[in-house]
C-alpha atoms as a PDB file:
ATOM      1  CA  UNK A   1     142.525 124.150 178.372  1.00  0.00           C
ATOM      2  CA  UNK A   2     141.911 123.144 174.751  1.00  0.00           C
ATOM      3  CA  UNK A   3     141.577 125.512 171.676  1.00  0.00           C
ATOM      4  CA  UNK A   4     137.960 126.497 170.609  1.00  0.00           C
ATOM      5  CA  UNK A   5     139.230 126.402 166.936  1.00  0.00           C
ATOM      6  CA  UNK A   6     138.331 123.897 164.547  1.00  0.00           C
ATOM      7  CA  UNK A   7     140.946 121.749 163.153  1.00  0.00           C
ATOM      8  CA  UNK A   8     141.133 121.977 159.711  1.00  0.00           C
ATOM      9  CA  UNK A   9     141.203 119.162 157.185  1.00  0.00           C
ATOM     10  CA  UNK A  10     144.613 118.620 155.301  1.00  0.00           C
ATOM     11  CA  UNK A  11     144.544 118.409 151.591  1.00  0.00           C
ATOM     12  CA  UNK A  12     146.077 114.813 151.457  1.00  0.00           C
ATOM     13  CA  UNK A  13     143.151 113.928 153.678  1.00  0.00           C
ATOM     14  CA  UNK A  14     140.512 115.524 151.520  1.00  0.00           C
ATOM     15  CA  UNK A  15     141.770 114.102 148.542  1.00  0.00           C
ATOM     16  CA  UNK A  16     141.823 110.391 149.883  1.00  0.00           C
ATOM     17  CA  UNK A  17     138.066 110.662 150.899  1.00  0.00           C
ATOM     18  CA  UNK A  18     137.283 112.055 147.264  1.00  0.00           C
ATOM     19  CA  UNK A  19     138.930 109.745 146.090  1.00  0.00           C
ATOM     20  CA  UNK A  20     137.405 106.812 148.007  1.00  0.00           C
ATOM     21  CA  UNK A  21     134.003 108.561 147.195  1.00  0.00           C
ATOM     22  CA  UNK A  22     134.444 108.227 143.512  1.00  0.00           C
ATOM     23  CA  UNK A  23     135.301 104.397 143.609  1.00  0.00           C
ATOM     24  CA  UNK A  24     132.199 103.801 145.826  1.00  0.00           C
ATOM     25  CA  UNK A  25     130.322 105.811 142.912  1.00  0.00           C
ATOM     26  CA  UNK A  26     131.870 104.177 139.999  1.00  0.00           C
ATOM     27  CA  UNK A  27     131.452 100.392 141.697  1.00  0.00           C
ATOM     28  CA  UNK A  28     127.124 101.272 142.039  1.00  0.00           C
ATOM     29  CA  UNK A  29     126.910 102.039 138.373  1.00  0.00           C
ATOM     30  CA  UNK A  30     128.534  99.144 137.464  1.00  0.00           C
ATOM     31  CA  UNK A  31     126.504  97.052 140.188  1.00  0.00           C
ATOM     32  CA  UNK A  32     123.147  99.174 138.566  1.00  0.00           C
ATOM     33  CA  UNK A  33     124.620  98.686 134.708  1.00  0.00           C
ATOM     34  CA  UNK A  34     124.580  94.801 135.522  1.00  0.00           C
ATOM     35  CA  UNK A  35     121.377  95.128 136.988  1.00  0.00           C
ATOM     36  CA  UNK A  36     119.494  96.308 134.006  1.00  0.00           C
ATOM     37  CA  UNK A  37     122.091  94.207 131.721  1.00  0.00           C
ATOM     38  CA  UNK A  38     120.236  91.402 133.751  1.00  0.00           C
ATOM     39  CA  UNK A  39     116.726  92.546 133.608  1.00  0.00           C
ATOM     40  CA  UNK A  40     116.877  93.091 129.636  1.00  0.00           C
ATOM     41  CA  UNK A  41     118.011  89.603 128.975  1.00  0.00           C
ATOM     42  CA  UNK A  42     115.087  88.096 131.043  1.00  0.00           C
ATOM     43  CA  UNK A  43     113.111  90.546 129.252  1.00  0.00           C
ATOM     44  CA  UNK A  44     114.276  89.847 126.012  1.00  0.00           C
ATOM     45  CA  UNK A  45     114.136  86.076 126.508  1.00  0.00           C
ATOM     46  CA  UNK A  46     110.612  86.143 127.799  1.00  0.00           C
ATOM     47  CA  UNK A  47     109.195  88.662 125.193  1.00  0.00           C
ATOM     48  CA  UNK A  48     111.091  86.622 122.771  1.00  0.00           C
ATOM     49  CA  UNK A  49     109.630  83.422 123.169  1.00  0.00           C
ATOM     50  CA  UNK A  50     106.613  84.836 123.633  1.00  0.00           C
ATOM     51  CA  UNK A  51     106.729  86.154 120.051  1.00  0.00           C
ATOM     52  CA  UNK A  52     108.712  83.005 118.438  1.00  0.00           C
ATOM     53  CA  UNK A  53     106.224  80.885 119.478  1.00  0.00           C
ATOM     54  CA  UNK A  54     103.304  82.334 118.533  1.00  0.00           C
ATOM     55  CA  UNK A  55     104.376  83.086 114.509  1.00  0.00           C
ATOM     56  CA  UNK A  56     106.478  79.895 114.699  1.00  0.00           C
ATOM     57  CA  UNK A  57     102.905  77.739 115.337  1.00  0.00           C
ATOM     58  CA  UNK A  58     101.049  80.054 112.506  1.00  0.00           C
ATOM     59  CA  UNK A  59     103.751  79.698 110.153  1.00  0.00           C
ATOM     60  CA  UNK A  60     104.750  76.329 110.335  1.00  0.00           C
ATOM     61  CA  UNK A  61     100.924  74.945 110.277  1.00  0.00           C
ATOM     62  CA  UNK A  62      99.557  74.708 107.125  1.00  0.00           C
ATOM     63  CA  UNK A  63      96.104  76.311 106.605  1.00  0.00           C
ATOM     64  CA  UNK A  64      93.302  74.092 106.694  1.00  0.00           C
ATOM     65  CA  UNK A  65      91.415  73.054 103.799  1.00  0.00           C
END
């Protein structure tokens, strides 16, 4: 019959699926740095022309009378 011992886990094995783990964790902060790259700009482009237009319409208008 078969051993009761666990087989143990080489080295080279351990150090491919470290490895493999740290690639999977480098690729999801990139994907979440290009997330929030992505939010800011449609932040900043809203909040921007939000703003612009608003002192744009005071500034540019002359005051009356």
């Amino acid at each position: 019959m078969g051993s009761s011992s666990k087989r143990r886990q080489t080295m080279a094995k351990m150090t491919r699926e470290r490895a493999l783990q740290e690639k999977r964790e480098r690729k999801q902060q990139k994907k979440d740095e290009k997330k929030e790259m992505a939010a800011a700009e449609r932040a900043g482009e809203n909040g921007d022309a939000a703003q612009s237009d608003g002192g744009e319409d005071e500034s540019a208008s002359p005051p009356s009378e």
